[in-house]
Protein backbone atom coordinates (compact mmCIF):
# COMPACT_ATOMS: atom_id res chain seq x y z
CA UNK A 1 0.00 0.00 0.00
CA UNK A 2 2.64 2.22 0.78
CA UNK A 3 4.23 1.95 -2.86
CA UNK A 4 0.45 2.52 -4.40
CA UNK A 5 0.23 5.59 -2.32
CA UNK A 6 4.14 7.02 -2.86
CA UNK A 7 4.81 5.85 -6.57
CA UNK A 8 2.50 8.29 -8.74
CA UNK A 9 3.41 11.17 -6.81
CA UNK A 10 7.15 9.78 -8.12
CA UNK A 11 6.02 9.64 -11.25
CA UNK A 12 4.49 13.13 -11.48
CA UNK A 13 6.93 14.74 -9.60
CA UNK A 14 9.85 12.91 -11.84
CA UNK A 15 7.83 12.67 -15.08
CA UNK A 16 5.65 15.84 -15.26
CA UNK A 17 6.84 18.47 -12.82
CA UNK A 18 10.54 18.40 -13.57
CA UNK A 19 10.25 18.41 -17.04
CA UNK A 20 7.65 21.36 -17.02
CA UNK A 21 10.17 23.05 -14.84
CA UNK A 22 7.37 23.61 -12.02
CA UNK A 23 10.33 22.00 -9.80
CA UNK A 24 13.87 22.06 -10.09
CA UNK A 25 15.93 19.21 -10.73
CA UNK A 26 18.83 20.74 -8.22
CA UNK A 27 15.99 20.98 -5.58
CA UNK A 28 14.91 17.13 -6.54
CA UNK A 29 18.70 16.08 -6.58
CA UNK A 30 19.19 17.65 -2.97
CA UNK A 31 16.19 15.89 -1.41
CA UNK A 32 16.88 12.63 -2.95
CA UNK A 33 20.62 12.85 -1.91
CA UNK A 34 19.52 13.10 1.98
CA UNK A 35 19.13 10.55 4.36
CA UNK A 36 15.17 10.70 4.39
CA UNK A 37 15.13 10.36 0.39
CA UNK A 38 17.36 7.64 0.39
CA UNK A 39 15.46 5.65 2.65
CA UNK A 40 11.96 6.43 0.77
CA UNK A 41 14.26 5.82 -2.60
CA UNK A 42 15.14 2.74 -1.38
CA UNK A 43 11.33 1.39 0.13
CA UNK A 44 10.05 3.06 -3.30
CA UNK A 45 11.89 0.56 -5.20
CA UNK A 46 11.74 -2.69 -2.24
CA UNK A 47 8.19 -2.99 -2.18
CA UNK A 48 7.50 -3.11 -5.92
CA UNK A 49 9.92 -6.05 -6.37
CA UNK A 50 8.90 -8.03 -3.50
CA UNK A 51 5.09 -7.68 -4.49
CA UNK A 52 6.29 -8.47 -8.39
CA UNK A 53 8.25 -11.30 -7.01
CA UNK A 54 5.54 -12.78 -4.85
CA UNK A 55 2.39 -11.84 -7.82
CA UNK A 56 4.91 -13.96 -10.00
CA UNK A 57 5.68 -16.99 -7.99
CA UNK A 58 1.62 -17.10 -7.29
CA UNK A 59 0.73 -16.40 -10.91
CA UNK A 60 3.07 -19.77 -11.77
CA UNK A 61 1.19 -21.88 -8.69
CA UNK A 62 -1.65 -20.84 -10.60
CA UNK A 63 -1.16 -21.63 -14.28
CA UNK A 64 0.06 -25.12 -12.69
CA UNK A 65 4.06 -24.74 -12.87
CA UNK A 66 4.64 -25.83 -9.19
CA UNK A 67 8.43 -25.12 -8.48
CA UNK A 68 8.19 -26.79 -5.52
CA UNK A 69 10.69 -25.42 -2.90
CA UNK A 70 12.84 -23.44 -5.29
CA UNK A 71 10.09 -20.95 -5.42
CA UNK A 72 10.56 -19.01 -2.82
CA UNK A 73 14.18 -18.41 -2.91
CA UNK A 74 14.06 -18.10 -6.56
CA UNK A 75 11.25 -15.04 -6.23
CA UNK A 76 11.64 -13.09 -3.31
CA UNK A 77 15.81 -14.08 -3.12
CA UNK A 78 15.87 -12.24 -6.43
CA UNK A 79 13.92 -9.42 -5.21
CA UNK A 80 16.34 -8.92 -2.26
CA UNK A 81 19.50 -9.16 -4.45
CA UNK A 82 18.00 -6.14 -6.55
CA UNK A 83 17.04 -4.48 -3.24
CA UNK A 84 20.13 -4.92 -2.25
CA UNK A 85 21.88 -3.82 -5.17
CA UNK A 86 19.20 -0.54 -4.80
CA UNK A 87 20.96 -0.31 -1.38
CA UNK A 88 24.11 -0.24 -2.19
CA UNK A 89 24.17 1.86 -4.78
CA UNK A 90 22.19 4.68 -2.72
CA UNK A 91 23.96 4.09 0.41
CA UNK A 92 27.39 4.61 -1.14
């Protein structure tokens, strides 16, 4: 829920308001760079690839492609590694 709620105002803030020049990229750049915006940076892109991971792994248990236990680790351990890649890179 919390991605729902904080990716479209992303998306218009990155996709519509910058470009329009309603706010400026140095302003974005600073926010983003702090503490706080890493952390919501860093959620904004975690919970999208958990809930892909696990609306994948169901979707296969669904169209009968049962992967037994390599599911899970398959799914959401390739979710962390990317979050954790996402970490790294904004934490450096």
């Amino acid at each position: 829920m919390v991605a729902a709620m904080l990716l479209p105002a992303m998306i218009l803030l990155t996709g519509v308001l910058v470009p329009m020049g309603a706010v400026s990229e140095e302003m974005l750049y600073t926010k983003a760079s702090s503490l706080v915006g890493k952390l919501v940076l860093f959620v904004l892109i975690f919970l999208p690839l958990f809930h892909a991971a696990h609306r994948l792994k169901h979707t296969l248990h669904d169209m009968g492609i049962h992967l037994g236990a390599l599911g899970a680790p398959i799914f959401y351990g390739g979710s962390f590694a990317a979050a954790g890649l996402a970490a790294f890179f904004l934490f450096l």
